[in-house]
PDB file of N, CA and C in Angstrom:
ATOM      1  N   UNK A   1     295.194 210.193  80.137  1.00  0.00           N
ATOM      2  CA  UNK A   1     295.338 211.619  80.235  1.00  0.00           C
ATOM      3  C   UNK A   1     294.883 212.034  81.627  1.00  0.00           C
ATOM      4  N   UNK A   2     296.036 212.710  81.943  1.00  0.00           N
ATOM      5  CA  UNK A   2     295.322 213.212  83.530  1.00  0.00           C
ATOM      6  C   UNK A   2     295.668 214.911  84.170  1.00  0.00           C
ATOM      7  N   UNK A   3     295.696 215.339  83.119  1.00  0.00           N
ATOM      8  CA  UNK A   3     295.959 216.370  83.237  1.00  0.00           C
ATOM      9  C   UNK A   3     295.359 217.925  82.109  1.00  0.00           C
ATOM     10  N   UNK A   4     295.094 218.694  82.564  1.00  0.00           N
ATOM     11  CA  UNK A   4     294.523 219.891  81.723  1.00  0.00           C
ATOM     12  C   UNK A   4     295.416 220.039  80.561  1.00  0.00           C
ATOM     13  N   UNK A   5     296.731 219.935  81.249  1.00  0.00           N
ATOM     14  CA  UNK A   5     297.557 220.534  80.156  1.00  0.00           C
ATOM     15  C   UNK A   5     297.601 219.265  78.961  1.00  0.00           C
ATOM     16  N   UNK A   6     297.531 217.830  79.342  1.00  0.00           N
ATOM     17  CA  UNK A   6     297.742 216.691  78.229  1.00  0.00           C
ATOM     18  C   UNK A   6     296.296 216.556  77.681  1.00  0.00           C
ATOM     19  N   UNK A   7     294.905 216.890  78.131  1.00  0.00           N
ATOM     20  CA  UNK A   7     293.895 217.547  77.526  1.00  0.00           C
ATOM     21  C   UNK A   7     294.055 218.290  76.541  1.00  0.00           C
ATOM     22  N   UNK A   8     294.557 219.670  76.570  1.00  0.00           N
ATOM     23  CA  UNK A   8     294.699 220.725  75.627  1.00  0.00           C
ATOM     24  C   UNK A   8     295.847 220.726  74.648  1.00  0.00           C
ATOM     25  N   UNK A   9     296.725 219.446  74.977  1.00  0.00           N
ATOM     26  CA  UNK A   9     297.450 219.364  74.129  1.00  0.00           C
ATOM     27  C   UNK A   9     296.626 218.519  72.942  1.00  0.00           C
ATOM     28  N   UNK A  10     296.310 217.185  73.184  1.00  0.00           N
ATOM     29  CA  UNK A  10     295.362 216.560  72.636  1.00  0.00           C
ATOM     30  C   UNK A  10     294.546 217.373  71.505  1.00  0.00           C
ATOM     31  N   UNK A  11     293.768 217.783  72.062  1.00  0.00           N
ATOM     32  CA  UNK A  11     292.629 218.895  71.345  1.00  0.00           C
ATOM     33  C   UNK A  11     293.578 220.015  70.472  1.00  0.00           C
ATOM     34  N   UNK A  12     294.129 220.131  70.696  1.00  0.00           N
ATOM     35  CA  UNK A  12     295.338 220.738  69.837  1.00  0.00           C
ATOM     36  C   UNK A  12     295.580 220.252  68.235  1.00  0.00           C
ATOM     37  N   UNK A  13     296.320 219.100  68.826  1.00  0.00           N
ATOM     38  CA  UNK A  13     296.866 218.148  67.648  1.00  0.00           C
ATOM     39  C   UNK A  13     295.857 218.140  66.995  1.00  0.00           C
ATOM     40  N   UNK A  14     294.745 217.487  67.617  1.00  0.00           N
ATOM     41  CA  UNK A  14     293.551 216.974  66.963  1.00  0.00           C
ATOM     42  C   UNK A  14     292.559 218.155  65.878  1.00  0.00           C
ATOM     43  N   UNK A  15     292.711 219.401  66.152  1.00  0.00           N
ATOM     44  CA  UNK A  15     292.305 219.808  65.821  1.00  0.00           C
ATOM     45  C   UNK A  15     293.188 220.615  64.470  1.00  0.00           C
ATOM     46  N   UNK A  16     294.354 220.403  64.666  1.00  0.00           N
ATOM     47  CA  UNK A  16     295.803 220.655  63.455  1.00  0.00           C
ATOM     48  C   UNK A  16     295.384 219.361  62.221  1.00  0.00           C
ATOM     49  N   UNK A  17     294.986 217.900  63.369  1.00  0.00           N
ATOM     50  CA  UNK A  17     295.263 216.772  62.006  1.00  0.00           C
ATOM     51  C   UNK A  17     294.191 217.417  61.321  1.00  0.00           C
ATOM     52  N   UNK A  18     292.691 218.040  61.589  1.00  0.00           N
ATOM     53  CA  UNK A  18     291.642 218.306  61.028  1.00  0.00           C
ATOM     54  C   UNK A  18     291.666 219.182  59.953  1.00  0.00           C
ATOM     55  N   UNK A  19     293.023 220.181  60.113  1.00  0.00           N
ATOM     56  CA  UNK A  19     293.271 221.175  59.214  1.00  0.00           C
ATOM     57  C   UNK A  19     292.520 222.316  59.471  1.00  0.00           C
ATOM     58  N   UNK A  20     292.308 222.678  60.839  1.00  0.00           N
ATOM     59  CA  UNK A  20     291.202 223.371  61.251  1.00  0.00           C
ATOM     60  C   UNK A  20     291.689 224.765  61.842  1.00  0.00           C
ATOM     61  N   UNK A  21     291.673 225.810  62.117  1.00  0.00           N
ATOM     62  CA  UNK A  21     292.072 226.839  62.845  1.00  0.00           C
ATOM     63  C   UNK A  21     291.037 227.455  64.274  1.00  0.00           C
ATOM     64  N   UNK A  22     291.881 227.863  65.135  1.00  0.00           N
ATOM     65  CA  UNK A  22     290.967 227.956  66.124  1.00  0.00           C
ATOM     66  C   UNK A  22     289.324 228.886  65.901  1.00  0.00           C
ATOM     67  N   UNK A  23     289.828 229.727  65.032  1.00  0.00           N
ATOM     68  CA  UNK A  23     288.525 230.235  64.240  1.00  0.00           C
ATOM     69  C   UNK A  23     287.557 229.397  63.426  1.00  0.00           C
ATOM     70  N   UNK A  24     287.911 228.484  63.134  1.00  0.00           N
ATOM     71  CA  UNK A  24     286.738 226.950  63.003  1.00  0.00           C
ATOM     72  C   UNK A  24     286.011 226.831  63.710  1.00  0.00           C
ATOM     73  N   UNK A  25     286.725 226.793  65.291  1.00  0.00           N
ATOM     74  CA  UNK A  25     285.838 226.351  66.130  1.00  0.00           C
ATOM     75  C   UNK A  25     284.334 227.230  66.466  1.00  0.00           C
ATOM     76  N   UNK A  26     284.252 228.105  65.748  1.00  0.00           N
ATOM     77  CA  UNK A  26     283.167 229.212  65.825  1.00  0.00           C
ATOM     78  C   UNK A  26     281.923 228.441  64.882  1.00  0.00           C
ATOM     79  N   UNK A  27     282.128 228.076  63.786  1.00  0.00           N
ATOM     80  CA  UNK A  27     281.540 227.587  62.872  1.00  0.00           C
ATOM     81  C   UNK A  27     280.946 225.983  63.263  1.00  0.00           C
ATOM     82  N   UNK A  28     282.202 225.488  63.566  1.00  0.00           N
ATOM     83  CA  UNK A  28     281.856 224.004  64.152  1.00  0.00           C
ATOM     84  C   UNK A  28     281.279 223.927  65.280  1.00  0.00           C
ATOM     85  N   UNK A  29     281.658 224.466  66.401  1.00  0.00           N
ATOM     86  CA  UNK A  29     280.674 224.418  67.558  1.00  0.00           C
ATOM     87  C   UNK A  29     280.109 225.677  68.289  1.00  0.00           C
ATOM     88  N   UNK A  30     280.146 226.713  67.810  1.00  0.00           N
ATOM     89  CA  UNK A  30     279.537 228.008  68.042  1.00  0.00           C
ATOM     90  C   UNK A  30     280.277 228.586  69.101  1.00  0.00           C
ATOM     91  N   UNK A  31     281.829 228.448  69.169  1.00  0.00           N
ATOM     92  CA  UNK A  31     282.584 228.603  70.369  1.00  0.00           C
ATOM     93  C   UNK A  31     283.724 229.720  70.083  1.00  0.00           C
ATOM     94  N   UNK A  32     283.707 231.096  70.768  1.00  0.00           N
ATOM     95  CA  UNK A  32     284.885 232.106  69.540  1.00  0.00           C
ATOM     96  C   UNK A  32     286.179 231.474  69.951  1.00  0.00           C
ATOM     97  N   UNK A  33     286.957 232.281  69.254  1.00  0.00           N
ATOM     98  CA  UNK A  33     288.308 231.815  69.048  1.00  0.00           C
ATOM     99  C   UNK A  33     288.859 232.171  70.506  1.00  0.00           C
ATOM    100  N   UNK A  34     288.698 233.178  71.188  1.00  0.00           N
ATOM    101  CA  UNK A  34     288.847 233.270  72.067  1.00  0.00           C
ATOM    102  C   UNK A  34     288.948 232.556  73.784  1.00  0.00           C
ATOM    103  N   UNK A  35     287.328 231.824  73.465  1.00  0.00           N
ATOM    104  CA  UNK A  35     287.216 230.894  74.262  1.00  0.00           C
ATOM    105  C   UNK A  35     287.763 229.433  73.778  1.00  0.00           C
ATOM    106  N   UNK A  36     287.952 229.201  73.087  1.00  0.00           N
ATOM    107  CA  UNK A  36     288.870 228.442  72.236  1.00  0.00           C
ATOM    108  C   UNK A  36     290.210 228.093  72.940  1.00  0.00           C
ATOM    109  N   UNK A  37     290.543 229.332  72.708  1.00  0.00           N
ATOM    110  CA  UNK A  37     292.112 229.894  72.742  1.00  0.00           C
ATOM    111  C   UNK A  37     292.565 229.479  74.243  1.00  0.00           C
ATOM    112  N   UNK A  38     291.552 229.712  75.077  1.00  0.00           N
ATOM    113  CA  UNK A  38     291.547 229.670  76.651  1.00  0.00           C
ATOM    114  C   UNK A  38     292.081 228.238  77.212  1.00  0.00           C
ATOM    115  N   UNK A  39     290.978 227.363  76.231  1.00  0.00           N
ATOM    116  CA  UNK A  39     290.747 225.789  76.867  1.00  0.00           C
ATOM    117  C   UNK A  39     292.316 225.119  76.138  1.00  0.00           C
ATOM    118  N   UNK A  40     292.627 225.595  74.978  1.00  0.00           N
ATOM    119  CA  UNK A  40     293.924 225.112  74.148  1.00  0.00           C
ATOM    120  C   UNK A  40     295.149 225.384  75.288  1.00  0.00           C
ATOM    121  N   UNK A  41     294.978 226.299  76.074  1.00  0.00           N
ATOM    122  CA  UNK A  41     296.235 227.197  76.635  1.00  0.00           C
ATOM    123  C   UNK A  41     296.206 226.699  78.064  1.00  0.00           C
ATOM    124  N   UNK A  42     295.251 225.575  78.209  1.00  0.00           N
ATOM    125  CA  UNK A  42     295.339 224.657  79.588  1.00  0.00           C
ATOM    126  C   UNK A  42     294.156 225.032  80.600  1.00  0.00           C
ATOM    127  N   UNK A  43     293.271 226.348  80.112  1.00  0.00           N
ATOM    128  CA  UNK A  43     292.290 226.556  81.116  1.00  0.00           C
ATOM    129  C   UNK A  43     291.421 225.312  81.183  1.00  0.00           C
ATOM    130  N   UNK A  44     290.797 225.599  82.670  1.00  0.00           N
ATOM    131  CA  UNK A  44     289.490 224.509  82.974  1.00  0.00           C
ATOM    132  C   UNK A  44     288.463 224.584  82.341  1.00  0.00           C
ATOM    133  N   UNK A  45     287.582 223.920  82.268  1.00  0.00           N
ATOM    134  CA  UNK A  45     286.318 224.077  81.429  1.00  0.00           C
ATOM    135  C   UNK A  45     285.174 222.659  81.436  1.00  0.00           C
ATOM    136  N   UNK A  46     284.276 223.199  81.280  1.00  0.00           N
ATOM    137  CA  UNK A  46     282.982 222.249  82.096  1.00  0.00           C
ATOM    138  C   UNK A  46     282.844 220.762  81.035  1.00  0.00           C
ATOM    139  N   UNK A  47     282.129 219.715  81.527  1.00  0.00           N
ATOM    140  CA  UNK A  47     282.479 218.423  80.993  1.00  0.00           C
ATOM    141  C   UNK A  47     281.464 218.898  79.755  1.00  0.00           C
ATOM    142  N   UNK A  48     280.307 219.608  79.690  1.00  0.00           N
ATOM    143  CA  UNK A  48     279.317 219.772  78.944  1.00  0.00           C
ATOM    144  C   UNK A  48     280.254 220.383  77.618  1.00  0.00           C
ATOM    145  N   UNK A  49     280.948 221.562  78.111  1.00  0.00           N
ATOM    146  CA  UNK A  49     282.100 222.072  77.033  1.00  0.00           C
ATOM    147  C   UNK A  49     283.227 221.270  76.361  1.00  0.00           C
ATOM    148  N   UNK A  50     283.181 220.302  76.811  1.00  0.00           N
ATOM    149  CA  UNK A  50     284.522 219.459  76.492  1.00  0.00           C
ATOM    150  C   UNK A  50     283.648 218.681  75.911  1.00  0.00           C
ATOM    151  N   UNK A  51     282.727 217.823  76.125  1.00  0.00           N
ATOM    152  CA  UNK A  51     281.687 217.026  75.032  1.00  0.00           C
ATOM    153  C   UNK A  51     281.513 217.963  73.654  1.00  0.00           C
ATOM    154  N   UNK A  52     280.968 219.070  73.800  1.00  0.00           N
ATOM    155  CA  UNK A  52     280.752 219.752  72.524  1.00  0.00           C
ATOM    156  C   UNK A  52     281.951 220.136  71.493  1.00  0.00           C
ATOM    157  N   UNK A  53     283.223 220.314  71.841  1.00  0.00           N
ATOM    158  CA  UNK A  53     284.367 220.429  71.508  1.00  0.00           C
ATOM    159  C   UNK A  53     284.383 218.863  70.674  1.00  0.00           C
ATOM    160  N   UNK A  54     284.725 217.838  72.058  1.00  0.00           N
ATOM    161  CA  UNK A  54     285.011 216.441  71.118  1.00  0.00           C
ATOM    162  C   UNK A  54     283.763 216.144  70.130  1.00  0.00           C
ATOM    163  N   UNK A  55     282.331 216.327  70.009  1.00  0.00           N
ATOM    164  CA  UNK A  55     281.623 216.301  69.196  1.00  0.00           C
ATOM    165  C   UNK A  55     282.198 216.964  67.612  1.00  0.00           C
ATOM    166  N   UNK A  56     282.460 217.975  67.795  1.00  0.00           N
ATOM    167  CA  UNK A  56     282.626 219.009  66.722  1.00  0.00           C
ATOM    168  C   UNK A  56     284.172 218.339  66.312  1.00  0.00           C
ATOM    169  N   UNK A  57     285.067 217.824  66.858  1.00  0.00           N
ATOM    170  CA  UNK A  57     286.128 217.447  66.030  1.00  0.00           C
ATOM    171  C   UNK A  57     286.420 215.671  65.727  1.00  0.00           C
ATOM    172  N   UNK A  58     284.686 214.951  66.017  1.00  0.00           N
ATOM    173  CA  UNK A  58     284.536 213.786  66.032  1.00  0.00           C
ATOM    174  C   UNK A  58     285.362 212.787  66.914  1.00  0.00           C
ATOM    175  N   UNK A  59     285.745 213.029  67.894  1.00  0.00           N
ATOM    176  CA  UNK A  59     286.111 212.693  68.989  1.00  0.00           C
ATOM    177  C   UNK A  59     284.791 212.007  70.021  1.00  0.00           C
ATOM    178  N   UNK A  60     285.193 211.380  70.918  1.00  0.00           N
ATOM    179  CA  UNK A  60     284.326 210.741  71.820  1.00  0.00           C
ATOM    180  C   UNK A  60     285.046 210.576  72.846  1.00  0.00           C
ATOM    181  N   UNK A  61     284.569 210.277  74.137  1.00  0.00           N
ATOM    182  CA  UNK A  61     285.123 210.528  75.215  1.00  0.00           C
ATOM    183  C   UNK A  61     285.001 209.109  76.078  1.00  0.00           C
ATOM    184  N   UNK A  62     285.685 208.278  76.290  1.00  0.00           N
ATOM    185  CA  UNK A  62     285.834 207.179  76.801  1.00  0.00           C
ATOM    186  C   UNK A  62     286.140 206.907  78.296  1.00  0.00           C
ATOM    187  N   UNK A  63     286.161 206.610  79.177  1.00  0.00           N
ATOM    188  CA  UNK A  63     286.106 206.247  80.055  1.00  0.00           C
ATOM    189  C   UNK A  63     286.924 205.067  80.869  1.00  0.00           C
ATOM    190  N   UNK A  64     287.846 204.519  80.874  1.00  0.00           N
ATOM    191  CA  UNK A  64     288.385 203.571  81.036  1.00  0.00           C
ATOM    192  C   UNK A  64     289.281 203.243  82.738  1.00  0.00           C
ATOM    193  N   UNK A  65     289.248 201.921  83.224  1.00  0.00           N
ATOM    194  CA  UNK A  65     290.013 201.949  84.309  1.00  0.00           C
ATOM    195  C   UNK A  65     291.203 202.003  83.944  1.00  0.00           C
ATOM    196  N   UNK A  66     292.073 202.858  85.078  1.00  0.00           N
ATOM    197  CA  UNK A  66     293.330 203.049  84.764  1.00  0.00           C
ATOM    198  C   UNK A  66     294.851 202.045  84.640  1.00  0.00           C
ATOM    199  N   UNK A  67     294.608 200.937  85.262  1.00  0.00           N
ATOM    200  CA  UNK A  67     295.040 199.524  84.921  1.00  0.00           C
ATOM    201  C   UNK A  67     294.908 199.242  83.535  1.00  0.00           C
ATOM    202  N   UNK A  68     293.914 199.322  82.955  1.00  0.00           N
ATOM    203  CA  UNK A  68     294.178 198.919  81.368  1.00  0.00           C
ATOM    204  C   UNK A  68     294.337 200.097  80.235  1.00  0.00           C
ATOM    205  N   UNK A  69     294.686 201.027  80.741  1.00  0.00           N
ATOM    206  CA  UNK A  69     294.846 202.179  79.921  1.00  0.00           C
ATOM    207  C   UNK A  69     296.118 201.856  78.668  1.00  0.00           C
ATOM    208  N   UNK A  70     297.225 201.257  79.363  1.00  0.00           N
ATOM    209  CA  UNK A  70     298.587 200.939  78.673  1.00  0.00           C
ATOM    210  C   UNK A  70     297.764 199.736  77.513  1.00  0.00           C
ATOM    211  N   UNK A  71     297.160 199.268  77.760  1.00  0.00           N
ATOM    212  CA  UNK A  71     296.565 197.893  76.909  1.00  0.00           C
ATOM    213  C   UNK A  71     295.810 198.516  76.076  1.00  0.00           C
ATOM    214  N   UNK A  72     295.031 199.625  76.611  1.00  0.00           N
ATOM    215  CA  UNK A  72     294.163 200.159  75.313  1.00  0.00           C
ATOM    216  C   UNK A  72     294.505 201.075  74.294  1.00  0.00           C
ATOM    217  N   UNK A  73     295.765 201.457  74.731  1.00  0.00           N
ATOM    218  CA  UNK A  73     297.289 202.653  73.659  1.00  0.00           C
ATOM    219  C   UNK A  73     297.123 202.000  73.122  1.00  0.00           C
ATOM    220  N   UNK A  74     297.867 201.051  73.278  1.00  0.00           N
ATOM    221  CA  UNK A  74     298.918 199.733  72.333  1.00  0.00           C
ATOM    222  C   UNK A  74     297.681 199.129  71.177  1.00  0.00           C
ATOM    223  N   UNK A  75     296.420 198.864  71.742  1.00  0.00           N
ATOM    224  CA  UNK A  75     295.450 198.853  71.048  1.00  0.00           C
ATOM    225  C   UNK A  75     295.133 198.989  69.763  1.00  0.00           C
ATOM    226  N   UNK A  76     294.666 200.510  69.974  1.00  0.00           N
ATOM    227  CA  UNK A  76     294.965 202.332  69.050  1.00  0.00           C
ATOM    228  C   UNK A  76     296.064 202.102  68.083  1.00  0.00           C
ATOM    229  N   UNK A  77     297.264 201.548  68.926  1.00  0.00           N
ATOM    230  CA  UNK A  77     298.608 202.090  68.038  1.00  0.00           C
ATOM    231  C   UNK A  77     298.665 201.142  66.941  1.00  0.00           C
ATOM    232  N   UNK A  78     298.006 199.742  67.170  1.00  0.00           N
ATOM    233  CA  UNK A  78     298.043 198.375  66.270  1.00  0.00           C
ATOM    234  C   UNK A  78     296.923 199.061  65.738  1.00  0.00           C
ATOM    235  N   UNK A  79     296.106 199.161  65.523  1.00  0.00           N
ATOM    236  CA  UNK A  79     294.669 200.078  64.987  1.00  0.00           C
ATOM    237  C   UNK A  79     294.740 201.348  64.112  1.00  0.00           C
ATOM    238  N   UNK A  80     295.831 201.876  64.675  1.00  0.00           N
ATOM    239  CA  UNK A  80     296.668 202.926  63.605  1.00  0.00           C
ATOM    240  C   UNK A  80     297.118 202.356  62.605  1.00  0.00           C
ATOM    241  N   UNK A  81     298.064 201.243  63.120  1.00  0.00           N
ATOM    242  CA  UNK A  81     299.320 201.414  62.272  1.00  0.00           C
ATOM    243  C   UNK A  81     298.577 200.752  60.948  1.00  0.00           C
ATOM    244  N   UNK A  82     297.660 199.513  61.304  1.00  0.00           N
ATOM    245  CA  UNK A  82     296.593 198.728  60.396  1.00  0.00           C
ATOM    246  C   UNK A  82     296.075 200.036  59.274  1.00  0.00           C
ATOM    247  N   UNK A  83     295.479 200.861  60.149  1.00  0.00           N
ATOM    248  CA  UNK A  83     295.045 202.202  59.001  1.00  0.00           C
ATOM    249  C   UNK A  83     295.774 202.466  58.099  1.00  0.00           C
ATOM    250  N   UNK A  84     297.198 202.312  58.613  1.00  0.00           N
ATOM    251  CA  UNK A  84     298.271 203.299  58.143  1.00  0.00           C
ATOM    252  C   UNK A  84     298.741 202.259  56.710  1.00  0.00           C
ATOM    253  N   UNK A  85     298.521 200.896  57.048  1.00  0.00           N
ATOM    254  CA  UNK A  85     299.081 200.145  56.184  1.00  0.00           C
ATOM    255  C   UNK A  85     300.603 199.608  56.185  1.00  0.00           C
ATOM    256  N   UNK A  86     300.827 199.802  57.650  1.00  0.00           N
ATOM    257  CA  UNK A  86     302.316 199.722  58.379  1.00  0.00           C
ATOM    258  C   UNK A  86     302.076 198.277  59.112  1.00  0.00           C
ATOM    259  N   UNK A  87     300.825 197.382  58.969  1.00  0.00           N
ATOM    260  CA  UNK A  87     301.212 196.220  60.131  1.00  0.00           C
ATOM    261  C   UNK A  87     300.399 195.190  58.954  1.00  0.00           C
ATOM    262  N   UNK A  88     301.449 194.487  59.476  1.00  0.00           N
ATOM    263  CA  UNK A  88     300.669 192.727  58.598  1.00  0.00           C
ATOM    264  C   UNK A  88     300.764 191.700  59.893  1.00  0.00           C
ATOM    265  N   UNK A  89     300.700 190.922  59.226  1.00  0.00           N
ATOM    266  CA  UNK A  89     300.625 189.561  60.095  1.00  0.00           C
ATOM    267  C   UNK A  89     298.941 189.178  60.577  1.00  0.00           C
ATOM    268  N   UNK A  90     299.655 188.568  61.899  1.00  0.00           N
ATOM    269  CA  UNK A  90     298.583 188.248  62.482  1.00  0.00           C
ATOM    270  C   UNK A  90     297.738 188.935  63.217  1.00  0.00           C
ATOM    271  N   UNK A  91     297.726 190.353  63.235  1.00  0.00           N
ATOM    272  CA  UNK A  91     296.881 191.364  63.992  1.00  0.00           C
ATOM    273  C   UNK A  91     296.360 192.327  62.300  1.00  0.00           C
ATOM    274  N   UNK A  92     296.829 192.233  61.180  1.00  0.00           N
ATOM    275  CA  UNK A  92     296.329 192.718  59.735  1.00  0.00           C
ATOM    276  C   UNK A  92     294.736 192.340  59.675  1.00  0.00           C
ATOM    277  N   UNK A  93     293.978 193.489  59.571  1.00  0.00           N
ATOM    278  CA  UNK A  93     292.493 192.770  59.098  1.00  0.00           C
ATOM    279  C   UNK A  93     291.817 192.686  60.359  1.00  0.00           C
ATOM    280  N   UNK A  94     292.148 192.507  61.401  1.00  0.00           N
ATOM    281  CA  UNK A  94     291.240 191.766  62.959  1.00  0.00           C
ATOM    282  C   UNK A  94     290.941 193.611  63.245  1.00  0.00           C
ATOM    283  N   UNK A  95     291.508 194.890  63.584  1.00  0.00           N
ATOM    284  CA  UNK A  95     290.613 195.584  64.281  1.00  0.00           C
ATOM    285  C   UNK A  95     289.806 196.110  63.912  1.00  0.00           C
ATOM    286  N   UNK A  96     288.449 195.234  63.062  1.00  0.00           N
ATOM    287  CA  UNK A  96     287.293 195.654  62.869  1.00  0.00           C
ATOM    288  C   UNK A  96     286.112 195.912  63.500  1.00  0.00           C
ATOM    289  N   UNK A  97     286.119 195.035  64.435  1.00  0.00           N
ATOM    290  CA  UNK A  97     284.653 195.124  65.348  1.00  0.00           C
ATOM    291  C   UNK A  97     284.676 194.539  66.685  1.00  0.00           C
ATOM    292  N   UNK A  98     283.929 194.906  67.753  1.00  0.00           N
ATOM    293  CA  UNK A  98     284.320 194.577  68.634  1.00  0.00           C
ATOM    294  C   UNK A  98     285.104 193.155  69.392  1.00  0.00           C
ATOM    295  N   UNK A  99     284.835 191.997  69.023  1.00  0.00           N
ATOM    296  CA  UNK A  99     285.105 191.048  68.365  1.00  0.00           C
ATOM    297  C   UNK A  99     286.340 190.678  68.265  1.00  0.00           C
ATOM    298  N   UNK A 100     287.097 191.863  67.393  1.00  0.00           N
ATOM    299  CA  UNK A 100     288.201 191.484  66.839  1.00  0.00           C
ATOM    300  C   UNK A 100     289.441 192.555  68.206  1.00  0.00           C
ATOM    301  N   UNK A 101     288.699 193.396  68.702  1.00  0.00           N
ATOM    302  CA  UNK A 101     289.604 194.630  69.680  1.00  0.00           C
ATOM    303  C   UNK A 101     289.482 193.323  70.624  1.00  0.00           C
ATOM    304  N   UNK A 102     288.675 192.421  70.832  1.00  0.00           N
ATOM    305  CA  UNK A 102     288.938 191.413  71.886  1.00  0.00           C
ATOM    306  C   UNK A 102     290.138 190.541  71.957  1.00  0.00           C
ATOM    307  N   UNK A 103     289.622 189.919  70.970  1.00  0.00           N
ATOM    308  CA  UNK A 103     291.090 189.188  70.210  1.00  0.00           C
ATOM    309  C   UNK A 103     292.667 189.945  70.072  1.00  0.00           C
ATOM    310  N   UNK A 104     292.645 191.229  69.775  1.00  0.00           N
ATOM    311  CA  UNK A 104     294.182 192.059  70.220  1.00  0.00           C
ATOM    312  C   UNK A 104     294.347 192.247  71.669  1.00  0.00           C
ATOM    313  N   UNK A 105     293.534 192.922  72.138  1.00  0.00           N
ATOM    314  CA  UNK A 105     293.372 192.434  73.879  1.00  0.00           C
ATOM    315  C   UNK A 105     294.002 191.958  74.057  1.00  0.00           C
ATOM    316  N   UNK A 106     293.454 190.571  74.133  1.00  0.00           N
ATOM    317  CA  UNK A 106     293.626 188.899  74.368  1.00  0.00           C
ATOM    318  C   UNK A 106     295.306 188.981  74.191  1.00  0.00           C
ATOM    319  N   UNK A 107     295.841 189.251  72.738  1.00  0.00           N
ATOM    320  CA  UNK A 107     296.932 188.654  72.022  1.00  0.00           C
ATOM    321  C   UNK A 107     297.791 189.979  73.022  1.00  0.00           C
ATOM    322  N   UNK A 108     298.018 191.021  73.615  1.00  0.00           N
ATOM    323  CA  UNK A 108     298.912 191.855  74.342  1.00  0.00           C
ATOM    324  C   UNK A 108     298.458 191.288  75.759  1.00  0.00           C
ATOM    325  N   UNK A 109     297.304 190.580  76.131  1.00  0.00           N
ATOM    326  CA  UNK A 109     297.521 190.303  77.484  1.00  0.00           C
ATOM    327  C   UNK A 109     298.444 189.119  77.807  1.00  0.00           C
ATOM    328  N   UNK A 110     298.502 188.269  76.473  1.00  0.00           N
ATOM    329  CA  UNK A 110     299.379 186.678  76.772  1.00  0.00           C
ATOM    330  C   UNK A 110     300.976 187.560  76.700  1.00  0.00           C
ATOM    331  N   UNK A 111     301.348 188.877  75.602  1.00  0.00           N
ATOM    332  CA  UNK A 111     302.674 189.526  75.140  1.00  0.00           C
ATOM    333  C   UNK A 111     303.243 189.408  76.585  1.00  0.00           C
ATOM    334  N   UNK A 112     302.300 190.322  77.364  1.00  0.00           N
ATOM    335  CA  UNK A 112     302.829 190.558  78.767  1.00  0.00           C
ATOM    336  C   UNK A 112     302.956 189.510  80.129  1.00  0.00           C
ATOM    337  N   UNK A 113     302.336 188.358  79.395  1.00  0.00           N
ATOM    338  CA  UNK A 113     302.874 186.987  80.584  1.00  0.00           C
ATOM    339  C   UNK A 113     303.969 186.396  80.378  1.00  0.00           C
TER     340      UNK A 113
END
């Protein structure tokens, strides 16, 4: 994500899968709908505000070099789909612990040689 606007889209969704309305966010992180409304609609806003936001919709904020960003989607998406009950094989069962995100790693870094 590198952009305000793919930020606030994010926080968006995320806050739709929650079933949440921007008037939640008053309750959940003491933030009105208003100022809410601001950061959803692409405004800037301080890293301290954006921690308390991803706190309140159980989100966490990661950090990653941008070289392995595509490796760590694809990750997520095998990590989803496992949730979802959409993937078997040989990646079924492994993204449990750190351990095992090594081992998918591993298995998309050989995909791509």
């Amino acid at each position: 994500m590198k952009t305000l606007t793919e930020l606030s889209h994010e926080l968006r969704k995320q806050r739709k899968s929650l079933s949440m309305n921007q008037k939640d966010m008053l309750m959940k992180i003491g933030m009105s709908q208003q100022q809410y409304q601001r950061i959803e609609a692409g405004g800037d806003l301080r890293v301290s505000t954006l921690l308390r936001i991803l706190e309140g919709m159980g989100l966490e904020l990661v950090l990653a070099p941008s070289d392995r960003v595509g490796q760590m989607e694809r990750v997520f998406k095998v990590s989803e789909q496992q949730n979802d009950g959409r993937i078997a094989g040989e990646h079924a069962g492994r993204v449990t612990d750190q351990g095992s995100w090594d081992l998918v790693i591993a298995d998309l870094d050989d995909d791509e040689s």
